[in-house]
C-alpha atoms as a PDB file:
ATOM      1  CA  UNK A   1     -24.893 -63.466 -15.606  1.00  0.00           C
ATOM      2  CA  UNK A   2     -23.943 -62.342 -12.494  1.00  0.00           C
ATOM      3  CA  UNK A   3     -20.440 -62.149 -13.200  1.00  0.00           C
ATOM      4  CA  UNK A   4     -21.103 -59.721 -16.391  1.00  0.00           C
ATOM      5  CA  UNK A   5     -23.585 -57.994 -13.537  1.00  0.00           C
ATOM      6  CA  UNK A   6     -20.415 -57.775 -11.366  1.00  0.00           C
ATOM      7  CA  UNK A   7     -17.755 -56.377 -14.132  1.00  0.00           C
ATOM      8  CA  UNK A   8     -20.121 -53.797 -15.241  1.00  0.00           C
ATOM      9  CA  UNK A   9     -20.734 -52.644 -11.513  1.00  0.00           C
ATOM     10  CA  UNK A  10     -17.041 -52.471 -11.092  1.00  0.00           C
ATOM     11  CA  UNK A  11     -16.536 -50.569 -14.069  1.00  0.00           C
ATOM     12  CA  UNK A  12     -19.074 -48.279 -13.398  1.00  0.00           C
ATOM     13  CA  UNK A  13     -17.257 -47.971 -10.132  1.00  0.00           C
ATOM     14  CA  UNK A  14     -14.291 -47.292 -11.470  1.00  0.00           C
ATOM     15  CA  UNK A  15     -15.933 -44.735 -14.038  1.00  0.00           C
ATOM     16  CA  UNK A  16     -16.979 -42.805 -11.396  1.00  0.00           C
ATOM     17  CA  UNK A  17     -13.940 -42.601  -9.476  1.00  0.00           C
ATOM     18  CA  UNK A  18     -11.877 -41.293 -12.223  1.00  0.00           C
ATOM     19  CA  UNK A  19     -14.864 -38.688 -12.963  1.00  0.00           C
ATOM     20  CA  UNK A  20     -14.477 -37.631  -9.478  1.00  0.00           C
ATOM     21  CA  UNK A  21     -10.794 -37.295  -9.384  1.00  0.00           C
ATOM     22  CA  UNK A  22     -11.042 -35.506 -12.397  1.00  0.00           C
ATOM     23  CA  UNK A  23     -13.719 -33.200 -11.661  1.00  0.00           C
ATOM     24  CA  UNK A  24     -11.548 -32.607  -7.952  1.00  0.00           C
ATOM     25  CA  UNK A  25      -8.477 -31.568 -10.067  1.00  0.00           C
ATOM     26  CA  UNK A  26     -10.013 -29.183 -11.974  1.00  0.00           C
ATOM     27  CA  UNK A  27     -11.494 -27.656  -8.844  1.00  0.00           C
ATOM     28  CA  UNK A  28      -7.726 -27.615  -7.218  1.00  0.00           C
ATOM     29  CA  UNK A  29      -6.444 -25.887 -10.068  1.00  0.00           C
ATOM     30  CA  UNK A  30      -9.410 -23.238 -10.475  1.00  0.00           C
ATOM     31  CA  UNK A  31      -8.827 -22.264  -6.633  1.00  0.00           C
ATOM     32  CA  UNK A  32      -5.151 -22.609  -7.075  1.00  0.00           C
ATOM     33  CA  UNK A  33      -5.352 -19.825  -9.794  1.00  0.00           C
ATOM     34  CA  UNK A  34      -7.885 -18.191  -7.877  1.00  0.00           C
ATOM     35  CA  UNK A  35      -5.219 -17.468  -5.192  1.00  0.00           C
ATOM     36  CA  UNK A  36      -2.370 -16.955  -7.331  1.00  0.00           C
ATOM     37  CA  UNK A  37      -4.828 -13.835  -8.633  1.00  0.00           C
ATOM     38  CA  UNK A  38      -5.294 -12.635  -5.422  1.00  0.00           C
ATOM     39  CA  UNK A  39      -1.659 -12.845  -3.879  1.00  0.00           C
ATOM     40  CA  UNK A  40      -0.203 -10.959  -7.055  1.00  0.00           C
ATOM     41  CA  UNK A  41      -3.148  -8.550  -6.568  1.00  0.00           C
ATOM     42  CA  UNK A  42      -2.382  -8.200  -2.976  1.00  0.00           C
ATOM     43  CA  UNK A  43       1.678  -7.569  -3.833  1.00  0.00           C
ATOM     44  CA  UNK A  44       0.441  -4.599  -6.276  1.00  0.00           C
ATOM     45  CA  UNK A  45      -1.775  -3.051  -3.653  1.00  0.00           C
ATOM     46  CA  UNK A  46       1.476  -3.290  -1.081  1.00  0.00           C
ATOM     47  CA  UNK A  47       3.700  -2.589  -3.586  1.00  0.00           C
ATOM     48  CA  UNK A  48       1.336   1.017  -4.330  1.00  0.00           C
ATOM     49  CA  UNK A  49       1.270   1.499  -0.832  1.00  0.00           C
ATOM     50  CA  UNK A  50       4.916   1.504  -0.376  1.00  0.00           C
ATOM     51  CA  UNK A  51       5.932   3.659  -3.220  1.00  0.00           C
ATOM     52  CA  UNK A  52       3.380   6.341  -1.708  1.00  0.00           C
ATOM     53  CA  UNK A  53       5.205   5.841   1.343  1.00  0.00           C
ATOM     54  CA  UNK A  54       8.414   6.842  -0.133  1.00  0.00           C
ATOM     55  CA  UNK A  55       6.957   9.861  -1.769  1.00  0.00           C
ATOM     56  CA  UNK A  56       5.173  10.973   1.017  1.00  0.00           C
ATOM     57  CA  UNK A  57       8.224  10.932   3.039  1.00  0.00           C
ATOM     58  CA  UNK A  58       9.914  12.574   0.059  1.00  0.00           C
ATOM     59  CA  UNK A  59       7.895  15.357   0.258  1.00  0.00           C
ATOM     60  CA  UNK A  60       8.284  15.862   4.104  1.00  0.00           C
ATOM     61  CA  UNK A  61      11.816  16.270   3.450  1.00  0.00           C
ATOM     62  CA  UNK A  62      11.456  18.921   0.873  1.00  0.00           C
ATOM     63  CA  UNK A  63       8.715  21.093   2.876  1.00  0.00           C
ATOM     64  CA  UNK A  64      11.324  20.676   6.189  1.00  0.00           C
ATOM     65  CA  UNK A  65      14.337  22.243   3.937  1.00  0.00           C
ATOM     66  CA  UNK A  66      12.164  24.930   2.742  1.00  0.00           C
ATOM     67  CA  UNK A  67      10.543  25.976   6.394  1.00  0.00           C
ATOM     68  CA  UNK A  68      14.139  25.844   7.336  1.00  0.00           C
ATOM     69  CA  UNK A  69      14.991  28.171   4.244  1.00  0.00           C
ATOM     70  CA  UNK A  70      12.008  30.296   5.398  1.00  0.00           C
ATOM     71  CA  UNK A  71      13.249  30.946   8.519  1.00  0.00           C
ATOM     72  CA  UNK A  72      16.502  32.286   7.962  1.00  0.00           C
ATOM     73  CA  UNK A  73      17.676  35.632   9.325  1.00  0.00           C
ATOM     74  CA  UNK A  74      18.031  36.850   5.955  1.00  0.00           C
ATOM     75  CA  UNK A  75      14.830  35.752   4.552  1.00  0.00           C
ATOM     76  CA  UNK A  76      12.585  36.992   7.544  1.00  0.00           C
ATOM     77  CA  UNK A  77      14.665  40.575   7.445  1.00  0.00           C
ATOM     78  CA  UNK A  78      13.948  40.360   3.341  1.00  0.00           C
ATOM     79  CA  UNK A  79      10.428  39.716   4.616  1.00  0.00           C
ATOM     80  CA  UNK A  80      10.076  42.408   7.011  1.00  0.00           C
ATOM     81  CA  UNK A  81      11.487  45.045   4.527  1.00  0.00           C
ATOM     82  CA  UNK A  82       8.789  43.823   2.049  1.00  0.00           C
ATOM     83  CA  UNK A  83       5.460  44.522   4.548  1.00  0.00           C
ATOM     84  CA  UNK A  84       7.066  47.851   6.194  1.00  0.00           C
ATOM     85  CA  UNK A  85       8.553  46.419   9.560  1.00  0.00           C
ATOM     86  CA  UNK A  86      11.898  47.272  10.807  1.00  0.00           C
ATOM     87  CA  UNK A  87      13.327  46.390  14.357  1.00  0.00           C
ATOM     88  CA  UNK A  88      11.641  47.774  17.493  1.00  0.00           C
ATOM     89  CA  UNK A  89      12.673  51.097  18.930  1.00  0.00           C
ATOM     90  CA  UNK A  90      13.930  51.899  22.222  1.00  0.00           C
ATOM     91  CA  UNK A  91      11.203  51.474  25.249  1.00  0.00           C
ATOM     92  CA  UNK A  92       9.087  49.367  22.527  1.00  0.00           C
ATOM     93  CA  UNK A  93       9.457  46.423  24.320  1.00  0.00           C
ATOM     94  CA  UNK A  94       8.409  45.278  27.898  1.00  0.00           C
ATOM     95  CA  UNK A  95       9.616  42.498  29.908  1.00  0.00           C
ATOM     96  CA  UNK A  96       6.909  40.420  31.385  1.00  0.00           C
ATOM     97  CA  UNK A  97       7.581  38.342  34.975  1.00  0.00           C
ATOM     98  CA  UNK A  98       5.254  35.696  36.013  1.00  0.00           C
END
């Protein structure tokens, strides 16, 4: 009697075990997709970040070339001619000293 006492307690043993080791696994894998989720996430959101970099820094270049294009001599005399100005006269202008 005690020996059929003894198998079933080390089967049930045993049982239990592999339960465990089962029910472990499946918890490993969960968090291991869990964080393969979050890294690609993570990628996208640097990826997005990056490529707004880029653009942002494309568009600095572009406004620099046009303020340079702006202020050309023959864009600010175009401009002046446009609102009325034209180049100061003689005794127009004074010198300041500090």
């Amino acid at each position: 009697m005690q020996r059929r006492a003894n198998q079933k307690e080390k089967k049930g043993g045993w049982i239990f075990a592999f339960a465990l080791g089962v029910l472990t696994l499946l918890i490993m894998l969960l968090v291991h997709v869990w964080v393969n989720m979050e890294r690609v996430d993570t990628s996208y959101l640097i990826l997005n970040a990056q490529n707004e970099i880029v653009e942002r820094r494309d568009h600095l270049a572009k406004l620099e070339v046009e303020r340079e294009r702006l202020l050309t001599p023959h864009e600010l005399r175009q401009k002046a001619i446009k609102y009325g100005m034209h180049e100061p006269f003689v005794g127009q202008i004074r010198l300041m000293e500090r």
